[in-house]
Protein backbone atom coordinates (compact mmCIF):
# COMPACT_ATOMS: atom_id res chain seq x y z
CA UNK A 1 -27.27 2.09 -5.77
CA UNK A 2 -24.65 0.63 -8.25
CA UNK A 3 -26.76 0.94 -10.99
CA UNK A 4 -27.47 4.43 -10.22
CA UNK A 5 -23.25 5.12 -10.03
CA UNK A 6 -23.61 3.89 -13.28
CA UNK A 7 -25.79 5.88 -14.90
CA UNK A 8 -24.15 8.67 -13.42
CA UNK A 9 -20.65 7.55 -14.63
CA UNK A 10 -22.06 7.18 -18.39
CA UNK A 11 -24.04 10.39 -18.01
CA UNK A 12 -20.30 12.44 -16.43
CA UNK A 13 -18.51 10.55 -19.85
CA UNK A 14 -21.09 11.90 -22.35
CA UNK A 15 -20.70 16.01 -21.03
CA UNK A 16 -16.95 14.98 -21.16
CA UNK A 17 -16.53 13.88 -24.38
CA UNK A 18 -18.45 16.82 -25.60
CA UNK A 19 -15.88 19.29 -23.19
CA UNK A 20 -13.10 17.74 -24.91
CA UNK A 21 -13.94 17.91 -28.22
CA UNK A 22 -14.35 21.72 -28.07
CA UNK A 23 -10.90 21.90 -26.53
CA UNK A 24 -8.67 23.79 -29.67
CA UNK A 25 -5.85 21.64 -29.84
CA UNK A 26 -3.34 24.38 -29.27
CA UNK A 27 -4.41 24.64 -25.95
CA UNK A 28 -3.94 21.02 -25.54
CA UNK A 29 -0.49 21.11 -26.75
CA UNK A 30 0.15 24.18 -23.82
CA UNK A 31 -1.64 22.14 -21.24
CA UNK A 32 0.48 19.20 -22.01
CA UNK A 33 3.74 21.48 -21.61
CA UNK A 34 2.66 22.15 -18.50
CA UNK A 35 1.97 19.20 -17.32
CA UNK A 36 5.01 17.52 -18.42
CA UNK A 37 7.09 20.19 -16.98
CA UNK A 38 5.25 19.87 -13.21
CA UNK A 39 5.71 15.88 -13.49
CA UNK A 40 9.20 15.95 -14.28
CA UNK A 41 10.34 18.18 -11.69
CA UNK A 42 8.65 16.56 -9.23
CA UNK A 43 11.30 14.46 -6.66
CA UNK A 44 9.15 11.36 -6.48
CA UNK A 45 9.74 11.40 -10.51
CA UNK A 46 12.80 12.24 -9.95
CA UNK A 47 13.95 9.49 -7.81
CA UNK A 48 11.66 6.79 -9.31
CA UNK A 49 13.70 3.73 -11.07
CA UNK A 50 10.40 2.24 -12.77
CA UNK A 51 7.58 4.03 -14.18
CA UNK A 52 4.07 3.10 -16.06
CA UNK A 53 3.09 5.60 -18.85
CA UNK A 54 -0.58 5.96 -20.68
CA UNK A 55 0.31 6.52 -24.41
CA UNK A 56 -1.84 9.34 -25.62
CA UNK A 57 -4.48 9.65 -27.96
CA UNK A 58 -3.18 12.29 -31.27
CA UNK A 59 -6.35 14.43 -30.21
CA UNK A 60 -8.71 14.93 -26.73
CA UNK A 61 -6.17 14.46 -24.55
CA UNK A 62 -2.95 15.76 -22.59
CA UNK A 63 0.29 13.87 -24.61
CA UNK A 64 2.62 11.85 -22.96
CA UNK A 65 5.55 11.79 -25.68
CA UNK A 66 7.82 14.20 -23.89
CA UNK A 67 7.67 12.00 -20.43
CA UNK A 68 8.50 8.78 -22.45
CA UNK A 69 11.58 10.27 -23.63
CA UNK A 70 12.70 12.12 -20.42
CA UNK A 71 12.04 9.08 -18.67
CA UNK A 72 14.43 7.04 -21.43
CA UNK A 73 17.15 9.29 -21.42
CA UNK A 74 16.94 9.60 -17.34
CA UNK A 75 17.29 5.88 -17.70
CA UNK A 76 14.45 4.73 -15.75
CA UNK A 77 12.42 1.73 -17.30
CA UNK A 78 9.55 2.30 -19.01
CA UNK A 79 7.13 0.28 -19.17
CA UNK A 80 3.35 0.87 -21.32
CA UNK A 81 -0.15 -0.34 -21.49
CA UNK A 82 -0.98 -3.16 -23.68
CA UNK A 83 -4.39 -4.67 -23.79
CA UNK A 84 -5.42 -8.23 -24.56
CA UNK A 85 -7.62 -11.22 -23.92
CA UNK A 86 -6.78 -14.11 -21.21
CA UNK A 87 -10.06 -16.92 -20.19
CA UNK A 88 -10.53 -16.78 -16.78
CA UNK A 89 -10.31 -19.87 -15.25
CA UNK A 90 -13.24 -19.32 -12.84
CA UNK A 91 -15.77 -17.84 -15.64
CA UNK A 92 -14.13 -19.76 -18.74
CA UNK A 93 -14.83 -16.97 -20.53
CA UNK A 94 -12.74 -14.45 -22.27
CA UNK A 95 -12.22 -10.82 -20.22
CA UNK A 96 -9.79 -8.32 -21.66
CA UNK A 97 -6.96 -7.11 -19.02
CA UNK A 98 -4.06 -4.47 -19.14
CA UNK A 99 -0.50 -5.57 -18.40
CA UNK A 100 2.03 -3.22 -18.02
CA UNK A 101 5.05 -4.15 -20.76
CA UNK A 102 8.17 -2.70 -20.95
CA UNK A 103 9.49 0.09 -23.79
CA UNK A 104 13.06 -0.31 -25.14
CA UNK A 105 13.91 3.13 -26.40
CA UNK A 106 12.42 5.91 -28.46
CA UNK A 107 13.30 4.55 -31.60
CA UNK A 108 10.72 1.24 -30.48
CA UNK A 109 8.19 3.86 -29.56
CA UNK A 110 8.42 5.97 -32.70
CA UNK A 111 7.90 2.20 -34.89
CA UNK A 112 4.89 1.54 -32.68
CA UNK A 113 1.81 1.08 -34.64
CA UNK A 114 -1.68 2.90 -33.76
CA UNK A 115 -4.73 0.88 -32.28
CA UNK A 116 -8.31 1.35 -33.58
CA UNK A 117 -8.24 5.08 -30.69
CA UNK A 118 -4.60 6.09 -32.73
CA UNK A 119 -2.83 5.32 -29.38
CA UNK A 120 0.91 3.70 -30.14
CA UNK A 121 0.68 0.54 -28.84
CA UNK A 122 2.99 -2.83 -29.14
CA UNK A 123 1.80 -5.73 -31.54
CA UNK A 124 1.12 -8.89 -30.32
CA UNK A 125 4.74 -10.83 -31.10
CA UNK A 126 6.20 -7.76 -29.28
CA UNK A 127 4.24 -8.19 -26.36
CA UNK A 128 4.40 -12.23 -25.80
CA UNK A 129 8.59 -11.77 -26.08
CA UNK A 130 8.14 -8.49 -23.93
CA UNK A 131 9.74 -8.14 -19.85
CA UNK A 132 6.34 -6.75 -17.83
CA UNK A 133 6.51 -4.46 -15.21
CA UNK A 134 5.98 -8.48 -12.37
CA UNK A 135 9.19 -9.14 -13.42
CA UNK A 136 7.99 -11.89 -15.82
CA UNK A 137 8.09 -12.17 -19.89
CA UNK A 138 4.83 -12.02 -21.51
CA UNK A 139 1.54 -11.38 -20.91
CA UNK A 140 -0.56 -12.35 -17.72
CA UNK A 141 -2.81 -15.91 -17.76
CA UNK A 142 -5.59 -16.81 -16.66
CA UNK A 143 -5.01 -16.35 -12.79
CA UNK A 144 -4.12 -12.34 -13.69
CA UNK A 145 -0.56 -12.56 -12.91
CA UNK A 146 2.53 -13.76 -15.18
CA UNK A 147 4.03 -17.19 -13.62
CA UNK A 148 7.57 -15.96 -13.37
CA UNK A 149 6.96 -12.73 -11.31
CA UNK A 150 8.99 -11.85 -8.83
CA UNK A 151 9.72 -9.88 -6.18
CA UNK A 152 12.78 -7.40 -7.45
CA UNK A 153 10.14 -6.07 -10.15
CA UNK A 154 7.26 -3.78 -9.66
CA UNK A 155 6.79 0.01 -10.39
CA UNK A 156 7.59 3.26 -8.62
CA UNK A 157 5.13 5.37 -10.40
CA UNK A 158 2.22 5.41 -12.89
CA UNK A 159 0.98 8.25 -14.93
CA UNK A 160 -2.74 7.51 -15.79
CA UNK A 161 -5.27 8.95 -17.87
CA UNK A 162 -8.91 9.77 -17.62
CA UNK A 163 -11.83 11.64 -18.85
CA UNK A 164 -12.72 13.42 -15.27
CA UNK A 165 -10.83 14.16 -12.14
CA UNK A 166 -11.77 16.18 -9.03
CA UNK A 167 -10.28 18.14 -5.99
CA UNK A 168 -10.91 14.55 -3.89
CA UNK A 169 -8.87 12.66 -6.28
CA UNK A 170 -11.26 10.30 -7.81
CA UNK A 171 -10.86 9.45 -11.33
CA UNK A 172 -13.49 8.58 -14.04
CA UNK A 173 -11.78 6.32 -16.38
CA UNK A 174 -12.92 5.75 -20.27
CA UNK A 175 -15.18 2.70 -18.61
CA UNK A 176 -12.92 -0.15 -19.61
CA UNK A 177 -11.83 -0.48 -16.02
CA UNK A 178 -8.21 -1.34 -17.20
CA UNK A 179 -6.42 0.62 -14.50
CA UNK A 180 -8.43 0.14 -11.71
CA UNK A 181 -8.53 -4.22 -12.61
CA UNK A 182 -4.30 -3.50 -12.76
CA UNK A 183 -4.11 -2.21 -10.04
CA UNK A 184 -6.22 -4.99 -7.98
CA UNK A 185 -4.26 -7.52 -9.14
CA UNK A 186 -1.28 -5.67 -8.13
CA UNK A 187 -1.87 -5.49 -4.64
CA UNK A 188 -2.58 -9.18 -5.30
CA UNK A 189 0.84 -10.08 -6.93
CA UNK A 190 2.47 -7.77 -3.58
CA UNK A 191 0.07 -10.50 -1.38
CA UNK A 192 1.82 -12.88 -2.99
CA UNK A 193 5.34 -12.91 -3.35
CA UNK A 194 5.50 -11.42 0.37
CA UNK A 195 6.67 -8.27 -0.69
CA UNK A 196 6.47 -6.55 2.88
CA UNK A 197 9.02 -3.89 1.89
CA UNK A 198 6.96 -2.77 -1.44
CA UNK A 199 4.28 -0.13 -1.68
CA UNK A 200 1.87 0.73 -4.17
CA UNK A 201 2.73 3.05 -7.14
CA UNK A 202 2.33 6.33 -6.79
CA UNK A 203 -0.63 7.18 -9.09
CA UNK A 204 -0.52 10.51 -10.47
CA UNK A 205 -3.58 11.84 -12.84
CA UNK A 206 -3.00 13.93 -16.10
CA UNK A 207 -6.02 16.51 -16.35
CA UNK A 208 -6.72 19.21 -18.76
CA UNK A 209 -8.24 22.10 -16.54
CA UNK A 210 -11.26 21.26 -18.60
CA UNK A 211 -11.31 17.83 -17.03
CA UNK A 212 -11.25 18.83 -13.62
CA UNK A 213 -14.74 19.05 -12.02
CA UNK A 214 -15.31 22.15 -9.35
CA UNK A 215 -17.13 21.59 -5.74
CA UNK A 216 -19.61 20.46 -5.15
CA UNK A 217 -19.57 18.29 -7.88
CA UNK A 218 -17.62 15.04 -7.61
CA UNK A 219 -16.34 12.22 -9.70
CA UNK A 220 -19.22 9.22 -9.03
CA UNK A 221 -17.24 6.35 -7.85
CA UNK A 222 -17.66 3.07 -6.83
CA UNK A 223 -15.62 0.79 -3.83
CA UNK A 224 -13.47 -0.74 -6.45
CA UNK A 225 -12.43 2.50 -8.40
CA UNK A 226 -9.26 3.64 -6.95
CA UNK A 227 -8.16 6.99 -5.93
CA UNK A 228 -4.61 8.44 -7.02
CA UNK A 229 -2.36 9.80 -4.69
CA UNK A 230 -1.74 13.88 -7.68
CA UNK A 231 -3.36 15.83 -9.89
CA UNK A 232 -1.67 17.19 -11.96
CA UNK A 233 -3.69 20.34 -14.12
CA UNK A 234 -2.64 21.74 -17.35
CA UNK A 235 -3.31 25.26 -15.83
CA UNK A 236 -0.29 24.56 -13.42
CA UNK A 237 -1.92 22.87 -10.27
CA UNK A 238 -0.77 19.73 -8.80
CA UNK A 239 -3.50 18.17 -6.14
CA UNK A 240 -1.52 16.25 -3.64
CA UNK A 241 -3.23 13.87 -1.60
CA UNK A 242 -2.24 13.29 2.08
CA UNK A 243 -1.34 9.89 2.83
């Protein structure tokens, strides 16, 4: 059965990538308008303190520049993926894992360098001197979590990417599992600290109209993938999920 999910996962990202690279990057550029202009003037944007933000790919995918600097000048915190190796103590072997660090300003983003995929991303020094979005400095050890989180941290809202989406809001991620291993361990971290008041992040979805599969067809998914809560499409729909 998993194995089959699998193959059907890999199969979904192959027809994807193809999709995307026929996309003419005008209409990407439009798309992204649209979908930055939908995000930001929705309230739970609006009224979120602390957000996570993908940082897009130059090509193949909606950009998330204009959010970044809304969010800055709206004075939320920011806070952006960085990935990196820990050794799990259970496996003693190394496993890479996404923390969530925080972004200074638009002049730090604009001086970030670009990965081996051209996405901006913080160096290393950056990130070990960096506040992450558990409330502690650095980057997470081997147990997942930073030792200094707390409970006053945390995030409001995440904007995540992904290669598909559908109308029952699962998400096919690049096959990393970065996102869905985040968010895992934070439900973990809410465990705890005892964090009874919390909630989850909202997750809301960027998806070219490309990206967005059509009934029947669905996203294949597996019981650790999670599901996000919007859709947001760059032909000016936003999927909301009831809770």
């Amino acid at each position: 059965m998993m194995a089959g999910i699998q193959t059907a996962k890999k199969d979904l990202r192959k027809r994807m990538r193809g999709v995307l690279q026929r996309i003419p990057a005008d209409s990407i550029t439009n798309q992204s308008k649209n979908v930055t202009s939908k995000l930001l003037s929705l309230p739970e944007y609006q009224q979120a303190n602390r957000i996570g933000v993908y940082l897009s790919m130059p090509s193949g995918e909606l950009s998330t520049s204009l959010i970044v600097e809304d969010a800055l000048k709206s004075q939320k915190e920011v806070f952006v993926p960085y990935i990196h190796s820990i050794e799990t103590a259970s496996e003693q072997k190394k496993t890479s894992v996404m923390d969530m660090l925080v972004l200074e300003s638009m002049e730090e983003f604009g001086a970030l360098q670009r990965d081996k995929w051209e996405i901006p991303s913080l160096s290393e020094a950056q990130a070990l001197s960096k506040r992450n979005c558990f409330g502690g400095i650095g980057l997470s050890d081997a147990a997942g979590l930073p030792k200094d989180a707390n409970a006053t941290a945390g995030l409001d809202l995440i904007v995540m990417p992904g290669m598909a989406f559908d109308p029952g809001f699962r998400r096919l991620g690049h096959g990393k599992g970065y996102y869905d291993s985040f968010l895992t361990r934070y439900l973990r971290w809410e465990a705890e600290i005892g964090t009874r008041m919390k909630k989850m992040p909202l997750l809301v979805a960027l998806s070219l109209a490309e990206q967005t599969l059509s009934p029947p067809e669905e996203v294949p998914v597996t019981n650790h993938d999670w599901l996000v809560d919007i859709v947001i499409v760059g032909d000016d729909r936003c999927l909301l999920r009831q809770q």
